[in-house]
PDB file of N, CA and C in Angstrom:
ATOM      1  N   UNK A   1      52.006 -31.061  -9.930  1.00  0.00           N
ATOM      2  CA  UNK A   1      52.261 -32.488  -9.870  1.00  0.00           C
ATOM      3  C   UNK A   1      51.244 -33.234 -10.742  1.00  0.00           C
ATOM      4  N   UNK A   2      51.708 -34.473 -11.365  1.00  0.00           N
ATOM      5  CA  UNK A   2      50.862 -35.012 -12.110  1.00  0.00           C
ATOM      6  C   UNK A   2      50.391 -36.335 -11.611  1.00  0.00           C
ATOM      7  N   UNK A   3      49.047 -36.570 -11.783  1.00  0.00           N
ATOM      8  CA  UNK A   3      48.745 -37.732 -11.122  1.00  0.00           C
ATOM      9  C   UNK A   3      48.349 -38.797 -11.753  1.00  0.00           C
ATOM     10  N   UNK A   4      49.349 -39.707 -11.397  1.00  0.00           N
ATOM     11  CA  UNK A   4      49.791 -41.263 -12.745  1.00  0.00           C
ATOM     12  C   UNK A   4      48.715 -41.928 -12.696  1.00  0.00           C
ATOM     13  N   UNK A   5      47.809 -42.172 -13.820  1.00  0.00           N
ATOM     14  CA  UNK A   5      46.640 -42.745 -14.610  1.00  0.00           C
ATOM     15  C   UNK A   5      46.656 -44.164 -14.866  1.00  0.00           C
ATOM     16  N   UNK A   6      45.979 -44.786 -14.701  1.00  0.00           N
ATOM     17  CA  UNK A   6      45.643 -45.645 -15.598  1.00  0.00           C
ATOM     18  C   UNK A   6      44.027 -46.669 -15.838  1.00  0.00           C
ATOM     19  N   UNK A   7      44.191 -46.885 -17.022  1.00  0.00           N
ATOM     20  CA  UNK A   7      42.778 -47.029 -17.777  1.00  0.00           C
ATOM     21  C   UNK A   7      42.322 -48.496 -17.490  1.00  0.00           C
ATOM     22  N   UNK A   8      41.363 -48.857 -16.898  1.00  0.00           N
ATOM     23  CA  UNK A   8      40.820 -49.700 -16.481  1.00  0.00           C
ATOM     24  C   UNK A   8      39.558 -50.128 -17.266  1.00  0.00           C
ATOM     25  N   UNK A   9      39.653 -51.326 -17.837  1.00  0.00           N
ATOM     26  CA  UNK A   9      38.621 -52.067 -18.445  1.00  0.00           C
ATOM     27  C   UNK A   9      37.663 -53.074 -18.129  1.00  0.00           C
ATOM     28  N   UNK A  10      36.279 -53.164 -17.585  1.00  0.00           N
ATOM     29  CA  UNK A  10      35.868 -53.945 -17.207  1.00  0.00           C
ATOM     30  C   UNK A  10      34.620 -54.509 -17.955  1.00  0.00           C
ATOM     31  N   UNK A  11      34.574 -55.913 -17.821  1.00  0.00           N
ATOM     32  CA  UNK A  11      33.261 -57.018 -18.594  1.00  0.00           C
ATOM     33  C   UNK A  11      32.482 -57.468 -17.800  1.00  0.00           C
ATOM     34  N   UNK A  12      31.381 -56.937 -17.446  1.00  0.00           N
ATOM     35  CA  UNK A  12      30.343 -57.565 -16.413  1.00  0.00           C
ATOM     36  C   UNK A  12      28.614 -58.515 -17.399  1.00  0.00           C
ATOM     37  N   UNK A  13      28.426 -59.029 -16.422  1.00  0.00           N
ATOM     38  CA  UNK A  13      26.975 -59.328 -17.215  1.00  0.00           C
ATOM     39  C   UNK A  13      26.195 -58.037 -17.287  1.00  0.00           C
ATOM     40  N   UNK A  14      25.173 -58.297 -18.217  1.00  0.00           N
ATOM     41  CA  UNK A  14      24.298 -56.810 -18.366  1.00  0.00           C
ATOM     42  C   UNK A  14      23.830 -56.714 -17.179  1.00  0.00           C
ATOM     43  N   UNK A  15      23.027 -57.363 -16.479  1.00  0.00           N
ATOM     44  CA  UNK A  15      22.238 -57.215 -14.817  1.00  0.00           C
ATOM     45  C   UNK A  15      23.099 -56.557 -14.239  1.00  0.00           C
ATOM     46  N   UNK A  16      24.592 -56.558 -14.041  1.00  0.00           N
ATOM     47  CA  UNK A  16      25.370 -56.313 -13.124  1.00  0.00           C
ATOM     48  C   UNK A  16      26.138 -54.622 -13.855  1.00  0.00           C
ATOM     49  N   UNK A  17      26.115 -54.049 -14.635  1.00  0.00           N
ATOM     50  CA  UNK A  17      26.368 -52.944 -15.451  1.00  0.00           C
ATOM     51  C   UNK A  17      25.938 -52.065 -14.061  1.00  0.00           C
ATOM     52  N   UNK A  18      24.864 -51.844 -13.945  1.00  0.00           N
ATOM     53  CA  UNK A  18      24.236 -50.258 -13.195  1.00  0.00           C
ATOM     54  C   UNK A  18      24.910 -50.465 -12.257  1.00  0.00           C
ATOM     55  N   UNK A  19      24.642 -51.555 -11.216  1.00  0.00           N
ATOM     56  CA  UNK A  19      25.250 -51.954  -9.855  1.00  0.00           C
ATOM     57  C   UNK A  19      26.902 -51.243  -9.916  1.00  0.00           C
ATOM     58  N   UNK A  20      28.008 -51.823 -10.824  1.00  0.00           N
ATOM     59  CA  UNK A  20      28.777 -51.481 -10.826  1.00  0.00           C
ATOM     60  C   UNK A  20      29.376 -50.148 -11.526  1.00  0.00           C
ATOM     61  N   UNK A  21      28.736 -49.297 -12.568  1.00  0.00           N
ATOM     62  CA  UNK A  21      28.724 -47.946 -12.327  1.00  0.00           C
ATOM     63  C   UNK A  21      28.545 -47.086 -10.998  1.00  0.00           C
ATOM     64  N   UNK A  22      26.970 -47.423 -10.596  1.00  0.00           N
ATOM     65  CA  UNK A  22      27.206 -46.992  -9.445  1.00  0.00           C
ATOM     66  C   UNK A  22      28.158 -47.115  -8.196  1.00  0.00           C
ATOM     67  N   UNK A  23      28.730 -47.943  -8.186  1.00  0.00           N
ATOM     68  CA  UNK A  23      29.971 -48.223  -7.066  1.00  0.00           C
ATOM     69  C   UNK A  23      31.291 -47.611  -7.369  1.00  0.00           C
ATOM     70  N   UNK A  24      31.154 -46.752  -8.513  1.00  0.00           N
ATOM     71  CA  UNK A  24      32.410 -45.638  -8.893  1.00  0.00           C
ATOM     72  C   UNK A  24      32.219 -44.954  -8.744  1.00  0.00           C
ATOM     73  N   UNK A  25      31.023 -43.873  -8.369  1.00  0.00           N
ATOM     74  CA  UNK A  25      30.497 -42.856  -7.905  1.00  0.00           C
ATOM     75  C   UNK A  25      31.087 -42.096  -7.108  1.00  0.00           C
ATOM     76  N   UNK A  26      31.765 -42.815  -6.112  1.00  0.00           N
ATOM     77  CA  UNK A  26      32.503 -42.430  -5.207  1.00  0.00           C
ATOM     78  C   UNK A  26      33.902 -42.234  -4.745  1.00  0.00           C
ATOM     79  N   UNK A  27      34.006 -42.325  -6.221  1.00  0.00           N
ATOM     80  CA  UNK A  27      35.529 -42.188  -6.027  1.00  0.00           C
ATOM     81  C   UNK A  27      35.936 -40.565  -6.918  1.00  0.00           C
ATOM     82  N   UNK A  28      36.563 -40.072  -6.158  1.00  0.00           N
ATOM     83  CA  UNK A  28      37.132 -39.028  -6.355  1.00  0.00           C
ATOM     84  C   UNK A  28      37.540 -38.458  -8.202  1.00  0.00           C
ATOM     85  N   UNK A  29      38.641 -40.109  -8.269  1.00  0.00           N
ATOM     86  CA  UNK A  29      39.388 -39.767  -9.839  1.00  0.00           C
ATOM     87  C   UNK A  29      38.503 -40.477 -11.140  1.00  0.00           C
ATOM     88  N   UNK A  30      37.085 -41.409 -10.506  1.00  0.00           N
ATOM     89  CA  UNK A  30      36.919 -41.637 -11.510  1.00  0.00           C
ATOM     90  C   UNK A  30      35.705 -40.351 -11.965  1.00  0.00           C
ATOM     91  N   UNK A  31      36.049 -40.009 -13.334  1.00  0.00           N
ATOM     92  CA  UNK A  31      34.418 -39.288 -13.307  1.00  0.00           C
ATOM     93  C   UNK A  31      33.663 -39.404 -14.561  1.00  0.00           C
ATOM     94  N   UNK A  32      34.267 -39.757 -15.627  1.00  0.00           N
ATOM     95  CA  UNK A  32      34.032 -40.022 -17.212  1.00  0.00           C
ATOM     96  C   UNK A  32      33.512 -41.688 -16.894  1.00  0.00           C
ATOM     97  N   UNK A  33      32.737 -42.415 -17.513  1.00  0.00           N
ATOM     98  CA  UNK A  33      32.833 -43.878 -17.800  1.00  0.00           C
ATOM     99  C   UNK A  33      31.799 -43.923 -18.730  1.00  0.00           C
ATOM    100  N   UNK A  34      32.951 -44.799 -19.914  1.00  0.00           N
ATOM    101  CA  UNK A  34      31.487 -44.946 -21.700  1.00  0.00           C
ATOM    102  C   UNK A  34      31.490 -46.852 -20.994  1.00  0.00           C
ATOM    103  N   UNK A  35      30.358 -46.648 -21.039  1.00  0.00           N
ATOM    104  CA  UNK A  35      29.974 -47.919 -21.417  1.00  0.00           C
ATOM    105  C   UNK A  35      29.068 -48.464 -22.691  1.00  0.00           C
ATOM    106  N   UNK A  36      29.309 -49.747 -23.046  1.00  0.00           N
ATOM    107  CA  UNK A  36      28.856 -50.339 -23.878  1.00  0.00           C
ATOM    108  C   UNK A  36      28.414 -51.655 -24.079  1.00  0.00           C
ATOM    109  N   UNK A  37      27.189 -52.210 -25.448  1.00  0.00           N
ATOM    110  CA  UNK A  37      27.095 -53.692 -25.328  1.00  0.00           C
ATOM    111  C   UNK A  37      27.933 -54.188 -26.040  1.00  0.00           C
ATOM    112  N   UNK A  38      28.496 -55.564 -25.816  1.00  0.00           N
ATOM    113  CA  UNK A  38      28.808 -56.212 -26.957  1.00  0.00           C
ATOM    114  C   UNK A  38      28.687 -57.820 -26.225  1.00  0.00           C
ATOM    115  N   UNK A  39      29.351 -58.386 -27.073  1.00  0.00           N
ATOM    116  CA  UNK A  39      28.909 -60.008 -27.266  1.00  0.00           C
ATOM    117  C   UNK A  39      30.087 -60.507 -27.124  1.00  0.00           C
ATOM    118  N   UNK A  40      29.934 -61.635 -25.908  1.00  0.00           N
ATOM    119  CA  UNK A  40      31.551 -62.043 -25.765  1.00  0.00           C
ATOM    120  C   UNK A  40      31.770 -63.976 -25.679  1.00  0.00           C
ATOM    121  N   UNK A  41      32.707 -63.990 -25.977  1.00  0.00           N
ATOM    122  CA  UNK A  41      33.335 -65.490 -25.842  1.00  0.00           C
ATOM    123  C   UNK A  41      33.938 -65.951 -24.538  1.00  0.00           C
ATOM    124  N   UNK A  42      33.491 -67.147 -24.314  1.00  0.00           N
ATOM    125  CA  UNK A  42      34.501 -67.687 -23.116  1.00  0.00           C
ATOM    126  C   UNK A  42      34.283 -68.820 -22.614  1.00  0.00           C
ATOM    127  N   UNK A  43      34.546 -68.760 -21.041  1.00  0.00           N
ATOM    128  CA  UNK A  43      34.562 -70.511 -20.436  1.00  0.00           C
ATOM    129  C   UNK A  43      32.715 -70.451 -20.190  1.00  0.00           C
ATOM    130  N   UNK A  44      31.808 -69.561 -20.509  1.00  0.00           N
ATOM    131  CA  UNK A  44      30.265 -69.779 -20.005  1.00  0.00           C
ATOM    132  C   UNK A  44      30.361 -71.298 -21.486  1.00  0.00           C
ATOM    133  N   UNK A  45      30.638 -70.690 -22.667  1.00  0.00           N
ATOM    134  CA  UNK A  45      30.827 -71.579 -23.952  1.00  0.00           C
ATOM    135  C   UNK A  45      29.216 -71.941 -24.501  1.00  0.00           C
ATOM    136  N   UNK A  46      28.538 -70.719 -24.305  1.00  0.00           N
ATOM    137  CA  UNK A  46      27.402 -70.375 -24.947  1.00  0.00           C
ATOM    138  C   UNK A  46      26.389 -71.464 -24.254  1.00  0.00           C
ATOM    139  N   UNK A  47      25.015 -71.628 -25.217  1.00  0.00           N
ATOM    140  CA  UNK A  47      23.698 -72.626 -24.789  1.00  0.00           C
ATOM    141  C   UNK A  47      23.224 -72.806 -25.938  1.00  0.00           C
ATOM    142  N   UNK A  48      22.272 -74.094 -25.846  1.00  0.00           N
ATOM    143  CA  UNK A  48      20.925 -73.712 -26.869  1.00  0.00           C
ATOM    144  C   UNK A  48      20.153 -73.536 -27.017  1.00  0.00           C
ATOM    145  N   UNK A  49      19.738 -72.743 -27.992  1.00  0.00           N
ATOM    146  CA  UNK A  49      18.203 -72.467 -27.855  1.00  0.00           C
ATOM    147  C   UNK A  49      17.180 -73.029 -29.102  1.00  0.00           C
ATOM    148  N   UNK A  50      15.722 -72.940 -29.238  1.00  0.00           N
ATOM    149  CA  UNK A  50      15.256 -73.706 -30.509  1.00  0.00           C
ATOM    150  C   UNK A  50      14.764 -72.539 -31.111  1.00  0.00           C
ATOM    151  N   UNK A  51      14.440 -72.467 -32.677  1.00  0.00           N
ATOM    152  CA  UNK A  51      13.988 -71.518 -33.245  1.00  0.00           C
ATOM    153  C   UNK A  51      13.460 -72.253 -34.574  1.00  0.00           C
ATOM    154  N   UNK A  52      11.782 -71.983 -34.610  1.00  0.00           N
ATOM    155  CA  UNK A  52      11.114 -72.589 -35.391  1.00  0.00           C
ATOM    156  C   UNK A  52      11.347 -74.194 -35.299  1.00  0.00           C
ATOM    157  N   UNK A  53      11.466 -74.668 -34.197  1.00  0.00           N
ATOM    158  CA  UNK A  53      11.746 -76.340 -34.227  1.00  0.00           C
ATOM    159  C   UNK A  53      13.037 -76.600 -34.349  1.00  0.00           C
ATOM    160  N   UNK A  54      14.179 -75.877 -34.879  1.00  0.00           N
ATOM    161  CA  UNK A  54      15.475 -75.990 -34.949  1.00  0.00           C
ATOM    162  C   UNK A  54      16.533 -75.440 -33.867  1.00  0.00           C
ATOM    163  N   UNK A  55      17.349 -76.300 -33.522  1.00  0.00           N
ATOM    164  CA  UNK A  55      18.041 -76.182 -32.026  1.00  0.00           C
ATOM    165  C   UNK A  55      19.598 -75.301 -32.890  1.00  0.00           C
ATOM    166  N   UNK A  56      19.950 -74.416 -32.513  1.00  0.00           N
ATOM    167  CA  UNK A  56      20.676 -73.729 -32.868  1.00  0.00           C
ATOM    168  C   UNK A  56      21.736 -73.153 -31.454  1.00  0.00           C
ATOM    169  N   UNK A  57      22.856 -73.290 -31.601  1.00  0.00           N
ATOM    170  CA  UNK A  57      23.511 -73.177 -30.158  1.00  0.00           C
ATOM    171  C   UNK A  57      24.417 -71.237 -30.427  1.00  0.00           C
ATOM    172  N   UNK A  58      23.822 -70.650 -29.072  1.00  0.00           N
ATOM    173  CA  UNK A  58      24.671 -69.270 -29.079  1.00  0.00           C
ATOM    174  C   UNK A  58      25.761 -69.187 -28.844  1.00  0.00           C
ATOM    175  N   UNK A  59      26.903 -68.584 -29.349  1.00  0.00           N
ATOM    176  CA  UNK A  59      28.147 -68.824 -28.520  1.00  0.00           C
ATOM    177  C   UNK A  59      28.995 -67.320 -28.220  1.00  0.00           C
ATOM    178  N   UNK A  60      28.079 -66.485 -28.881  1.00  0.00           N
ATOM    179  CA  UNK A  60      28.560 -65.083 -28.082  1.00  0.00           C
ATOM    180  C   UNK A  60      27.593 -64.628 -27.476  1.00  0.00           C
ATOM    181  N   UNK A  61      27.943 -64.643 -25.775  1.00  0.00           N
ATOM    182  CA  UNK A  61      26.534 -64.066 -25.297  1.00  0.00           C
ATOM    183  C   UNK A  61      27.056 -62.766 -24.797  1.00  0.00           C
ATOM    184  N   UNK A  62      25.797 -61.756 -24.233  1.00  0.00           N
ATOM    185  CA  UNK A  62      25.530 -60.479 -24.372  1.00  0.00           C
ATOM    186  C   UNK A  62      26.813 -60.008 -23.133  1.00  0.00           C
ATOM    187  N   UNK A  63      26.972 -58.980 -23.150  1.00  0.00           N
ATOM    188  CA  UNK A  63      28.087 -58.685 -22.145  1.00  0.00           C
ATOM    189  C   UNK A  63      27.695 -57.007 -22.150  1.00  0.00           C
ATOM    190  N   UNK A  64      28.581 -56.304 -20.923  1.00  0.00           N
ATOM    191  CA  UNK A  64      28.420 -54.843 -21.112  1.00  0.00           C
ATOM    192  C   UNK A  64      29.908 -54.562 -20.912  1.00  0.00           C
ATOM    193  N   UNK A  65      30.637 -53.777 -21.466  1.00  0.00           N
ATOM    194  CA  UNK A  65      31.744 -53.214 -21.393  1.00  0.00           C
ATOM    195  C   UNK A  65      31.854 -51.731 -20.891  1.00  0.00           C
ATOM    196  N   UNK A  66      32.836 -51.337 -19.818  1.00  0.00           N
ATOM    197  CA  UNK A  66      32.467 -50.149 -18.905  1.00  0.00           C
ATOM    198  C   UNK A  66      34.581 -50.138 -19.012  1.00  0.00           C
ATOM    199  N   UNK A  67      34.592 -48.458 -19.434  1.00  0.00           N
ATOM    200  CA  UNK A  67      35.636 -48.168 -19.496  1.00  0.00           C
ATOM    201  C   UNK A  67      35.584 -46.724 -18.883  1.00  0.00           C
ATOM    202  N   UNK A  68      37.569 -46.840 -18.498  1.00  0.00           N
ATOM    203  CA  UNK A  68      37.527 -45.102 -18.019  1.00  0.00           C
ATOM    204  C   UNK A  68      38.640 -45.104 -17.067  1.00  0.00           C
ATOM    205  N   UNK A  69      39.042 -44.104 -17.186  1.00  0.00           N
ATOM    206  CA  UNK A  69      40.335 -43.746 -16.323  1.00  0.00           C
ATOM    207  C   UNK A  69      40.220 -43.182 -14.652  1.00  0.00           C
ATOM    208  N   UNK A  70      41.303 -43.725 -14.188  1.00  0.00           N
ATOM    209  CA  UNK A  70      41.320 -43.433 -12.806  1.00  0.00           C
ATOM    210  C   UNK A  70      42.401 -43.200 -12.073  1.00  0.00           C
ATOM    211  N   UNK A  71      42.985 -42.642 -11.014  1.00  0.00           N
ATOM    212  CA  UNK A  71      44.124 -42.532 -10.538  1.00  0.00           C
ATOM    213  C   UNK A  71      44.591 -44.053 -10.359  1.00  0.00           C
ATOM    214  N   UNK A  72      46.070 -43.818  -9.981  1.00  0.00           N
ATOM    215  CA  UNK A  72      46.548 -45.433  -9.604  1.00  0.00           C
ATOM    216  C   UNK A  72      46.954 -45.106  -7.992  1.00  0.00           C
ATOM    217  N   UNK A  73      46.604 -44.311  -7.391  1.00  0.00           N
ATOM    218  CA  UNK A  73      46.397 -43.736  -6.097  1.00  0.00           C
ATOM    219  C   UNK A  73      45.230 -44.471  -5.426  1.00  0.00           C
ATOM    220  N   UNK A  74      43.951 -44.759  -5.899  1.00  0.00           N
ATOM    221  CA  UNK A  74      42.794 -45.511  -5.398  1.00  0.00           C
ATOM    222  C   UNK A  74      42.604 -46.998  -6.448  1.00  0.00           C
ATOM    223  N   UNK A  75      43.670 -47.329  -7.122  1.00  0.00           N
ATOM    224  CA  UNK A  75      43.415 -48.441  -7.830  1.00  0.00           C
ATOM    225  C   UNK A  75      42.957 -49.360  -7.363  1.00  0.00           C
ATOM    226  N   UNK A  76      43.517 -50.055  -5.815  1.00  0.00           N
ATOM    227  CA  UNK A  76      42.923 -51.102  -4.845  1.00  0.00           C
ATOM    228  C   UNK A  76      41.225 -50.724  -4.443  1.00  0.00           C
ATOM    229  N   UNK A  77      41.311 -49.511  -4.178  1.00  0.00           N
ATOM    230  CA  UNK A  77      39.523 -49.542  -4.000  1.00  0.00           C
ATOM    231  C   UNK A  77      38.531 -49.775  -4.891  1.00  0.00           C
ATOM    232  N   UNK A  78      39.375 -49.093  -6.071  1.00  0.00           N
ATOM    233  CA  UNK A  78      38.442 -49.399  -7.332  1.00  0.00           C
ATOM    234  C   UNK A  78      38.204 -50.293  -7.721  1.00  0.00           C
ATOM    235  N   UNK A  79      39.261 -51.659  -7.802  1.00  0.00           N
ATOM    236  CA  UNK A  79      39.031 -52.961  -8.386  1.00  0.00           C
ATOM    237  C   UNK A  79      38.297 -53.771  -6.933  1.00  0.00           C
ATOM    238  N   UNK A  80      38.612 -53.592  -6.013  1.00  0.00           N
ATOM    239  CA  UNK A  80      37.864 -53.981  -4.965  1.00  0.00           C
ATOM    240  C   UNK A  80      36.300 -53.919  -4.957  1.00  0.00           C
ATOM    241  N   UNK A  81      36.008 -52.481  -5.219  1.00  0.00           N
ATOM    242  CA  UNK A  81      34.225 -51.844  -5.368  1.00  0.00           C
ATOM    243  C   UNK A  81      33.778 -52.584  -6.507  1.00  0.00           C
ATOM    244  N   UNK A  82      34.840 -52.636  -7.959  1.00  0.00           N
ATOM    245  CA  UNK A  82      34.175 -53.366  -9.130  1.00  0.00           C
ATOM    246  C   UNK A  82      33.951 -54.959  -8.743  1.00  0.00           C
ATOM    247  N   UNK A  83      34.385 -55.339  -8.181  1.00  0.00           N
ATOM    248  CA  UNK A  83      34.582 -56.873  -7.855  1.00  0.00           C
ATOM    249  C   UNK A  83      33.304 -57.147  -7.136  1.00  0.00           C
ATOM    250  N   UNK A  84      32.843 -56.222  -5.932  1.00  0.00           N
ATOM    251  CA  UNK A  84      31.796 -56.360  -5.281  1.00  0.00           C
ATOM    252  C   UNK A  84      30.914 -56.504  -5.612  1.00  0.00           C
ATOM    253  N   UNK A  85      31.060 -54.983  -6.522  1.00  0.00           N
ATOM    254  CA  UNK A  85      29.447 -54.847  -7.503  1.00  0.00           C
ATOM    255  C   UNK A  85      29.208 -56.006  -8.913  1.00  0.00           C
ATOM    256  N   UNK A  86      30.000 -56.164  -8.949  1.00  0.00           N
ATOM    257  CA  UNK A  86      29.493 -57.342 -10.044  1.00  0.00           C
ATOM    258  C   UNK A  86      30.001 -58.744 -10.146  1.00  0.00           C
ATOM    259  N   UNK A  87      29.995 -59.386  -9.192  1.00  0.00           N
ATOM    260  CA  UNK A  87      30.024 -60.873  -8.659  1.00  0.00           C
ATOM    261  C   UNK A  87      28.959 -61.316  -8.346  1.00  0.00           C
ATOM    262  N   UNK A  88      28.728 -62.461  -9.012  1.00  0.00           N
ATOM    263  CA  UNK A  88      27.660 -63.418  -9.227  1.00  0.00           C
ATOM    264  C   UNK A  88      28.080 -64.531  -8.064  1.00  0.00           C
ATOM    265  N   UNK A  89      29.470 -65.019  -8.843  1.00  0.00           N
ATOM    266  CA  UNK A  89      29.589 -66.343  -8.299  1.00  0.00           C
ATOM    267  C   UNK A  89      29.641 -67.303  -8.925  1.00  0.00           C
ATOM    268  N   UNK A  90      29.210 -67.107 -10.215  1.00  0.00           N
ATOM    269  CA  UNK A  90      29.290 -68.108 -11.446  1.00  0.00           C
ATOM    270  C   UNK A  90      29.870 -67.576 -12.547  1.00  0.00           C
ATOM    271  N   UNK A  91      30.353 -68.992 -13.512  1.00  0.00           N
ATOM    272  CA  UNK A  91      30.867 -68.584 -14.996  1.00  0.00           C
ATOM    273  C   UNK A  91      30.266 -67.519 -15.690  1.00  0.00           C
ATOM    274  N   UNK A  92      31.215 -66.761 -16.101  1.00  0.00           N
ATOM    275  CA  UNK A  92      30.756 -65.272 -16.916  1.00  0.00           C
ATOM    276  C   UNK A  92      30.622 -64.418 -15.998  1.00  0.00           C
ATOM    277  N   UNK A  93      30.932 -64.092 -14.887  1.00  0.00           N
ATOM    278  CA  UNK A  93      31.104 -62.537 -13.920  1.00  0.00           C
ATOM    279  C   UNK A  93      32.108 -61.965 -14.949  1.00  0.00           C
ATOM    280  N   UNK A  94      32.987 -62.096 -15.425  1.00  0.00           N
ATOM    281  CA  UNK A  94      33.616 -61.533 -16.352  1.00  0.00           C
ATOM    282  C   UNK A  94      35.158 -61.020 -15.804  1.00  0.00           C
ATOM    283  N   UNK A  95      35.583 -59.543 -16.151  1.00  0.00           N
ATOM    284  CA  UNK A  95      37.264 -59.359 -16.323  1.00  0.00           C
ATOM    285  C   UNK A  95      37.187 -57.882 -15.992  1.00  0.00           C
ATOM    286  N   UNK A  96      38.613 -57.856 -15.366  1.00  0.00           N
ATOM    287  CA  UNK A  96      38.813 -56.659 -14.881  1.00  0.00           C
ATOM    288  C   UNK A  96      40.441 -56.116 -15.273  1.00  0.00           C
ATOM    289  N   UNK A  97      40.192 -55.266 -16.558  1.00  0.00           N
ATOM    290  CA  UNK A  97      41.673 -54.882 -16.712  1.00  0.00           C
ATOM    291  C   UNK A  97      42.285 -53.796 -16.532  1.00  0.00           C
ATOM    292  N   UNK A  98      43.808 -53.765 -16.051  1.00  0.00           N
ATOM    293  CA  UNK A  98      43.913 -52.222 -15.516  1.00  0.00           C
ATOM    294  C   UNK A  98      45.386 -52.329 -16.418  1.00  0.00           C
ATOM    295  N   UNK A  99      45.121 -51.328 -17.309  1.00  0.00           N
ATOM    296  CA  UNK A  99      46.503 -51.153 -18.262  1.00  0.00           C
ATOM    297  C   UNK A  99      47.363 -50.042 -18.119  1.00  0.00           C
ATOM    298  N   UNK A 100      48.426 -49.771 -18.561  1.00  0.00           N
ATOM    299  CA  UNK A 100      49.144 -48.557 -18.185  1.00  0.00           C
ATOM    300  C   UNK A 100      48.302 -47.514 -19.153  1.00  0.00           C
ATOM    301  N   UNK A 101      48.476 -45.937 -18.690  1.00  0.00           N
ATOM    302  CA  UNK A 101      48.136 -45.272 -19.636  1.00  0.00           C
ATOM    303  C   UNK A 101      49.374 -44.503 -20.068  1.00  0.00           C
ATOM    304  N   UNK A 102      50.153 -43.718 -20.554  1.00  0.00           N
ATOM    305  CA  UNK A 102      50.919 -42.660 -21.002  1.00  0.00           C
ATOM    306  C   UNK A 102      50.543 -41.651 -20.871  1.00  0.00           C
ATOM    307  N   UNK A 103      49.408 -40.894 -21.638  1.00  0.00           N
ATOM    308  CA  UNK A 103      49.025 -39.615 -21.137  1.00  0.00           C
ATOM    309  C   UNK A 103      47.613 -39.639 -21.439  1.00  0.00           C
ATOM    310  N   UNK A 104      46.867 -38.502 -20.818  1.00  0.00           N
ATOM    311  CA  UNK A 104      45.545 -38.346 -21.525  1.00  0.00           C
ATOM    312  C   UNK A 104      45.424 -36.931 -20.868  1.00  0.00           C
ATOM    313  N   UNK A 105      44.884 -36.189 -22.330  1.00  0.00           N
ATOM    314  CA  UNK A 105      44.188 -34.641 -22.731  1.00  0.00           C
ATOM    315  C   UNK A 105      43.144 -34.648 -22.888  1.00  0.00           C
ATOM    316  N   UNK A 106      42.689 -34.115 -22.097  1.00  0.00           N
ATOM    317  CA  UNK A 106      41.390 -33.692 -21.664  1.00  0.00           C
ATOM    318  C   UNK A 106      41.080 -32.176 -22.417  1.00  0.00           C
ATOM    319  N   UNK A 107      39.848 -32.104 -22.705  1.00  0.00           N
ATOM    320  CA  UNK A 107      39.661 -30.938 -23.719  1.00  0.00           C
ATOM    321  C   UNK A 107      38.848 -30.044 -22.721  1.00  0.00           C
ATOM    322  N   UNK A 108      40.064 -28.540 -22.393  1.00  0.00           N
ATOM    323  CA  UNK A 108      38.998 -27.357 -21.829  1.00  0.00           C
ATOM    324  C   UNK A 108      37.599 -27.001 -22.172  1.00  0.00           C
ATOM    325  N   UNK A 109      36.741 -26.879 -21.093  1.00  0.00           N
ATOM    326  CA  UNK A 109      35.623 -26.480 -21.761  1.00  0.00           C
ATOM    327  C   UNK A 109      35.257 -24.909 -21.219  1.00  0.00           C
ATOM    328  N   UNK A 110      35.307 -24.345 -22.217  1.00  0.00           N
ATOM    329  CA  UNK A 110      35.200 -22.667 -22.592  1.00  0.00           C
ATOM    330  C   UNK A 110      34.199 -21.784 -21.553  1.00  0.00           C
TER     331      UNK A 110
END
């Protein structure tokens, strides 16, 4: 039997990254997760800051991106645990996406 996948994408603040790795730990189907930095846009709509006397405004701020597949058997726990672990409460907690997958091959290891 095959057990129907799908790939879940999530945007947390950097503080909130470890917290919410760790709260996948425990789940059975997840076991791979790449995470990464990048710099994101949205309703936070950046700040300013001064540099050398000059006020210069940021408008992509820092973000961590955490990807990886999981059954759609524990999907409710999973977005539940991610939600926990990385809620602030304020603008920029970020996004939680769960897309279909089609297939994924996994490479034997010898």
């Amino acid at each position: 039997m095959v057990t129907p996948l799908k790939r879940i994408l999530v945007i947390v603040k950097p503080f909130r990254a470890r917290d919410t790795v760790d709260a996948l730990a425990g789940f059975k189907s997840v076991q791979d997760v790449t995470v990464a930095e990048c710099r994101g846009h949205g309703r936070q709509k950046g700040h300013l800051e001064l540099y050398e006397g000059s006020e210069y405004r940021i408008t992509f701020l820092p973000k961590v991106r955490i990807e990886f597949v999981a059954s759609s058997f524990e999907l409710e726990e999973i977005v539940t645990a991610i939600r926990n672990a990385a809620l602030t409460g304020r603008i920029g907690d970020g996004k939680i996406f769960v897309l279909p997958l089609a297939a994924a091959h996994f490479p034997e290891v010898a």
